[in-house]
N, C-alpha and C. Protein backbone atom coordinates (compact mmCIF):
# COMPACT_ATOMS: atom_id res chain seq x y z
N UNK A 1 78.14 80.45 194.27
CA UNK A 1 77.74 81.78 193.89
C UNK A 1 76.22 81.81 193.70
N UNK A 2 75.52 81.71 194.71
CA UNK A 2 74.16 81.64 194.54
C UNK A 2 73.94 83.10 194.24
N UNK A 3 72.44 83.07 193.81
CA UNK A 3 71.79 84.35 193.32
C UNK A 3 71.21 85.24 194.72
N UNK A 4 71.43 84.84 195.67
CA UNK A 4 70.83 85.52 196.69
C UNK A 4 72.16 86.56 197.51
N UNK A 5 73.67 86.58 196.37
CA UNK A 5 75.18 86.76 196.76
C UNK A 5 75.17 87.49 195.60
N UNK A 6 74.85 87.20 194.46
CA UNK A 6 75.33 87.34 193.40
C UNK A 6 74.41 87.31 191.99
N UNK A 7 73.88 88.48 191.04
CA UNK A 7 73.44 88.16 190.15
C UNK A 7 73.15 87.23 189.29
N UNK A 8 74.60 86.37 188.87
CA UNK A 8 74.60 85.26 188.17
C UNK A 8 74.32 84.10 188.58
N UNK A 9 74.32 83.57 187.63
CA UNK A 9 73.47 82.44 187.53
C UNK A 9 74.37 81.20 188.62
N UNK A 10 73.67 80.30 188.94
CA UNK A 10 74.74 79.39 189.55
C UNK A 10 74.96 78.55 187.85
N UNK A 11 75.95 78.12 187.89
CA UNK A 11 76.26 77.08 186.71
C UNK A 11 75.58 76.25 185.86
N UNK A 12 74.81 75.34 187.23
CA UNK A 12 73.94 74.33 186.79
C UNK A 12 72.37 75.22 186.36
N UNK A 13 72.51 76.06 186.44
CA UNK A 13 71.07 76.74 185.92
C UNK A 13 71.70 77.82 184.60
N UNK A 14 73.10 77.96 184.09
CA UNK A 14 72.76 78.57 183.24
C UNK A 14 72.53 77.87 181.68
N UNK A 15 72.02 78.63 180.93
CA UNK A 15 71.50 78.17 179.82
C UNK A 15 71.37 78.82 178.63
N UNK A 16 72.24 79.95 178.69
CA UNK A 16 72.98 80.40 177.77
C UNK A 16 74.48 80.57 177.60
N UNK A 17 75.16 80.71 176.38
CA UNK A 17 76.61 81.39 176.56
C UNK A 17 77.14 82.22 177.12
N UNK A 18 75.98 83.25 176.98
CA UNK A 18 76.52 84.33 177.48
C UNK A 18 76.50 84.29 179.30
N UNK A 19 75.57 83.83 180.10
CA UNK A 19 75.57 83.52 181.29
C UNK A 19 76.89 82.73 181.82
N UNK A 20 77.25 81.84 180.73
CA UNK A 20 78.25 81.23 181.28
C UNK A 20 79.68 81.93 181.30
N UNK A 21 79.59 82.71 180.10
CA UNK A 21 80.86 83.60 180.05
C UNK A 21 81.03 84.48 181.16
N UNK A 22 79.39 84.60 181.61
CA UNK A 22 79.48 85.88 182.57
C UNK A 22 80.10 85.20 183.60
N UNK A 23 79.63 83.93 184.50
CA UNK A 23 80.19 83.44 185.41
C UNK A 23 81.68 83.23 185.39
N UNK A 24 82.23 83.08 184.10
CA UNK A 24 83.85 82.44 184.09
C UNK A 24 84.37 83.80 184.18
N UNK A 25 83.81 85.21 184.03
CA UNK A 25 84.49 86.18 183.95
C UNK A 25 84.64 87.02 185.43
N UNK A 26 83.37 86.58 186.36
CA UNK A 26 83.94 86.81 187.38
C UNK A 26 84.24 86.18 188.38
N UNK A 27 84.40 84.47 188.34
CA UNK A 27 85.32 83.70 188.78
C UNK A 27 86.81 84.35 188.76
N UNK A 28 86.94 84.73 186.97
CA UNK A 28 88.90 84.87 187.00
C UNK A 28 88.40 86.41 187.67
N UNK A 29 88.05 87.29 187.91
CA UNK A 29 88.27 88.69 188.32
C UNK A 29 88.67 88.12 190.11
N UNK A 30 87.64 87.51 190.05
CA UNK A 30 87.25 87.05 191.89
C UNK A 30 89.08 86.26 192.53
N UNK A 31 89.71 85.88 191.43
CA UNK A 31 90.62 84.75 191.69
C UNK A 31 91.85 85.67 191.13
N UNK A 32 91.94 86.78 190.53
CA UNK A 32 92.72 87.83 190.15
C UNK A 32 93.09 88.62 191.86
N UNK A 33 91.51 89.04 192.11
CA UNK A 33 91.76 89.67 193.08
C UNK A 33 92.31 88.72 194.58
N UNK A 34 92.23 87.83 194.35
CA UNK A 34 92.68 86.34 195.91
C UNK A 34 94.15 86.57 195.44
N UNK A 35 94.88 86.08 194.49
CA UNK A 35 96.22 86.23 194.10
C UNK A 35 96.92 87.64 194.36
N UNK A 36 96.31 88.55 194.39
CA UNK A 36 96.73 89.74 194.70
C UNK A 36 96.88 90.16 196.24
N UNK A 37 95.85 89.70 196.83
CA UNK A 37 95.98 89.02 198.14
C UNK A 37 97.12 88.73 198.52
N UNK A 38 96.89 87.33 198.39
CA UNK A 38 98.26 86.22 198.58
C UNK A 38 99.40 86.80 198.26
N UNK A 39 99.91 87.16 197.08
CA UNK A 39 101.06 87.98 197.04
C UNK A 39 101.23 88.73 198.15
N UNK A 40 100.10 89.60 198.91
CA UNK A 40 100.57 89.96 199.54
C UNK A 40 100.83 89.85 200.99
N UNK A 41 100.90 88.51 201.13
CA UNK A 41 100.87 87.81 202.32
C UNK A 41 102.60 87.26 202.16
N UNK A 42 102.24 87.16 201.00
CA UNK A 42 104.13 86.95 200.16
C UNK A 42 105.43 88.12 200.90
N UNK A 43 104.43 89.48 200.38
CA UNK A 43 105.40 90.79 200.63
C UNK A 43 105.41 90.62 201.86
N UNK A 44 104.64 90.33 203.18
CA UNK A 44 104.80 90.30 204.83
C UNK A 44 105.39 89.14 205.12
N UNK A 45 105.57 87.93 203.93
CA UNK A 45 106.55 87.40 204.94
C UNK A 45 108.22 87.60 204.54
N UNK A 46 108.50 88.39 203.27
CA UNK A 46 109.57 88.14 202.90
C UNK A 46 109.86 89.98 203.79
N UNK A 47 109.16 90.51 204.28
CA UNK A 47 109.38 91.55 205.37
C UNK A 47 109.66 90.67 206.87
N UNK A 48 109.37 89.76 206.96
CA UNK A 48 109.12 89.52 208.36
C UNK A 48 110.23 88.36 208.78
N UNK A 49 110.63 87.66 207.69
CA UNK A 49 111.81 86.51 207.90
C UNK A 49 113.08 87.47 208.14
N UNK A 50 114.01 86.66 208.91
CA UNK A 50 115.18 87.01 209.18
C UNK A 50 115.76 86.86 208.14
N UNK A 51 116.14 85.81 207.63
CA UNK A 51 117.35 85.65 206.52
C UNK A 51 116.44 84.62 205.33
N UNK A 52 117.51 85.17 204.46
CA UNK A 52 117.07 84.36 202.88
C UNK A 52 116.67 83.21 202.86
N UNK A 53 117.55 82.57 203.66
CA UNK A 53 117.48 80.78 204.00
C UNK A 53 116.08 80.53 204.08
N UNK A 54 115.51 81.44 205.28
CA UNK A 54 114.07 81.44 205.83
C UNK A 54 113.30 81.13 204.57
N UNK A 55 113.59 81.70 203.64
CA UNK A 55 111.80 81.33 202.43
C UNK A 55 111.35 80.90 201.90
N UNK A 56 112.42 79.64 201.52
CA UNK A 56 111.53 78.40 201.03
C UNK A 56 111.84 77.37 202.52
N UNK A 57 110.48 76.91 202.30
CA UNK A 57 110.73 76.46 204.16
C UNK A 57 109.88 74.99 203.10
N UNK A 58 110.33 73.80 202.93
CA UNK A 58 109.59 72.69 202.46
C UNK A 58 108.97 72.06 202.98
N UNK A 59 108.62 72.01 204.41
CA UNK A 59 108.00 71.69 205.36
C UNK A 59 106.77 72.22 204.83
N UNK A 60 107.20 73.73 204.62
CA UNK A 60 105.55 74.79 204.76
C UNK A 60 104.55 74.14 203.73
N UNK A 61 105.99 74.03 202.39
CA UNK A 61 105.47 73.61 200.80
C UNK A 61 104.67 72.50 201.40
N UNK A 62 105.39 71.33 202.06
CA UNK A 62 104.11 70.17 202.02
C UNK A 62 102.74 70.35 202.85
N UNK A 63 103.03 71.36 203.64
CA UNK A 63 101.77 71.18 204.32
C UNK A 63 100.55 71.94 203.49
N UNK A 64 100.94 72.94 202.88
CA UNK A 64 100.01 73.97 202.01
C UNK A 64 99.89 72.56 200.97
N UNK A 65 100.41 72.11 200.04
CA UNK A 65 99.80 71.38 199.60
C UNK A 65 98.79 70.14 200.02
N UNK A 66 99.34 69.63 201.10
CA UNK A 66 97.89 68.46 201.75
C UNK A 66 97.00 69.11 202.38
N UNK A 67 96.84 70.71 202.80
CA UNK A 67 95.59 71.44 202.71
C UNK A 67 95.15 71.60 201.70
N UNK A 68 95.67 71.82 200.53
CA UNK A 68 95.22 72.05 199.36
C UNK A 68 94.15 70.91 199.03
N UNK A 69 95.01 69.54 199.14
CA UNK A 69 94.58 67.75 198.49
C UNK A 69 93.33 67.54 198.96
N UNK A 70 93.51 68.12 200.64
CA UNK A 70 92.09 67.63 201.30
C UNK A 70 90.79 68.39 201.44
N UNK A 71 91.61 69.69 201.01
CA UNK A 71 90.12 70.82 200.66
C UNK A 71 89.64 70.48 199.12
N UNK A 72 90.49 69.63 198.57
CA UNK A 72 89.92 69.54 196.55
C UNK A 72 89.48 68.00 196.90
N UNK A 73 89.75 67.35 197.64
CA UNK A 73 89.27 65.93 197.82
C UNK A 73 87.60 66.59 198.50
N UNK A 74 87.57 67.16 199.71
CA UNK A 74 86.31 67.20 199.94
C UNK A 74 85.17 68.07 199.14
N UNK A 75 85.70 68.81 198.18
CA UNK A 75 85.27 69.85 197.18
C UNK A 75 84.68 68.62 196.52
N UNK A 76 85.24 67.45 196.05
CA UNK A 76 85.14 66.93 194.64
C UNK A 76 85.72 67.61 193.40
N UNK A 77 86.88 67.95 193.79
CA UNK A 77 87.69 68.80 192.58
C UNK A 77 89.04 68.03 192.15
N UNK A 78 89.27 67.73 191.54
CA UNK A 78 90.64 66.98 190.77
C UNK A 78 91.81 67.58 191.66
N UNK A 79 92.39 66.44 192.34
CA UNK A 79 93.73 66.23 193.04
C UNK A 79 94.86 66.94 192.16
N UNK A 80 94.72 66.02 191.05
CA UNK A 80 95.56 66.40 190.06
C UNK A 80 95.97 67.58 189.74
N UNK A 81 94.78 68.07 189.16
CA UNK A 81 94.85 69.96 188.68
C UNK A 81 94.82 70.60 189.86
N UNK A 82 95.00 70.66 191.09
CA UNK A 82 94.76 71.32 192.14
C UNK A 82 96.56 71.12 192.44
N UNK A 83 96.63 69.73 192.52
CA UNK A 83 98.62 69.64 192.67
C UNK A 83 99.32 70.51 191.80
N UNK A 84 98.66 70.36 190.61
CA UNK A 84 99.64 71.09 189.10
C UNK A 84 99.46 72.75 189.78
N UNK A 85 98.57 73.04 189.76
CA UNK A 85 98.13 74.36 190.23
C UNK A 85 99.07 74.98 191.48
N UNK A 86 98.71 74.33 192.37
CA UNK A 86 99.41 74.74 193.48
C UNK A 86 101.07 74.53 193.41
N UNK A 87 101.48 73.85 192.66
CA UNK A 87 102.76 73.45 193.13
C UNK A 87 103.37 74.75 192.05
N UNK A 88 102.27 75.17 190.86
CA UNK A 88 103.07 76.30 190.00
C UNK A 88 102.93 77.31 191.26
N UNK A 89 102.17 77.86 191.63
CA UNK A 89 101.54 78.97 192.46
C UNK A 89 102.81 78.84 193.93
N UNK A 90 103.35 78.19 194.69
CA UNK A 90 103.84 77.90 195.51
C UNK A 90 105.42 78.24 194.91
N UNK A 91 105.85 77.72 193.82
CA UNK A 91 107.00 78.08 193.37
C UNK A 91 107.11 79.73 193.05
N UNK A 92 105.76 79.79 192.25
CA UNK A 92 106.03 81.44 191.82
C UNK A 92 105.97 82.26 192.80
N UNK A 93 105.08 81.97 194.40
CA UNK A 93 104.99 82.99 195.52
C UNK A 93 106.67 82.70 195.78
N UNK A 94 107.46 81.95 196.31
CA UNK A 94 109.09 81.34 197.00
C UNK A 94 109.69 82.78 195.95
N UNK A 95 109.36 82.03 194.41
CA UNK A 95 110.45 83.57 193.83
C UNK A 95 110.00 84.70 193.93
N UNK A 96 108.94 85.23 194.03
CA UNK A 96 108.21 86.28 194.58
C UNK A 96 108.94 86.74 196.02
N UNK A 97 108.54 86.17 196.90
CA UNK A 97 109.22 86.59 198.26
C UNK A 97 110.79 86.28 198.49
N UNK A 98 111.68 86.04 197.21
CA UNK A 98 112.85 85.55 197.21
C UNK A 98 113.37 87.69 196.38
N UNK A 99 112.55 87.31 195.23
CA UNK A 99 112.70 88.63 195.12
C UNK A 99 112.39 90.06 196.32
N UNK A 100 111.51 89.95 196.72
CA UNK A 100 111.20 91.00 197.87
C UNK A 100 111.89 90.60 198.90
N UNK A 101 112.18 89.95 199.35
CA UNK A 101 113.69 89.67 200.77
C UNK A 101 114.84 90.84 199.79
N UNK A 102 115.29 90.16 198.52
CA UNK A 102 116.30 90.82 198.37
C UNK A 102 116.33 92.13 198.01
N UNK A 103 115.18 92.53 197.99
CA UNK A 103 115.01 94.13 197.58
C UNK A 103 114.66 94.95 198.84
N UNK A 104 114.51 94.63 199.91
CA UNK A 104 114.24 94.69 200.69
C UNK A 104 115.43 95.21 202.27
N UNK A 105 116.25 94.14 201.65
CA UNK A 105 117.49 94.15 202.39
C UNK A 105 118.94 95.01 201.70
């Protein structure tokens, strides 16, 4: 989030609280609005599969996660919290589009 994108500060230059609050506040807005997104990439596929069976596909689960491993490995971002993360986020989109298949049909 450089300043030449974005008002705030990059991280390593801020040097107050309040700068930093500012950045964490529109990180979560920025990451509010991606999830809202994604959900709705959720609603087109639980429109677009044939049958129920179709939506948890574990194949898909592993591969979204070792994109995940190798985009937080080359980030320098914790494997760990990126697994914990994703694997909540991956379960909650499956009941998400488990719910919209069946409302749907």
């Amino acid at each position: 989030m450089g300043r030449t994108m974005d008002p705030l500060r990059d991280p390593e230059d801020c040097t107050t609280m309040a700068e930093v609050r500012a950045g964490v506040d529109a990180i979560d807005r920025a990451m509010v609005a991606l999830l809202r997104r994604r959900f709705g990439f959720m609603d087109a596929a639980a429109r677009i599969k044939p049958t129920r069976d179709a939506v948890r596909d574990e194949d898909r689960k592993a591969e979204v996660l070792a994109n995940v491993e190798r985009e937080a490995q080359r980030l320098g971002v914790s494997t760990e919290l990126t697994a914990r993360l994703w694997e909540d986020l991956i379960e909650t989109s499956i009941a998400h589009e488990l719910a919209r298949w069946d409302a749907t049909r």
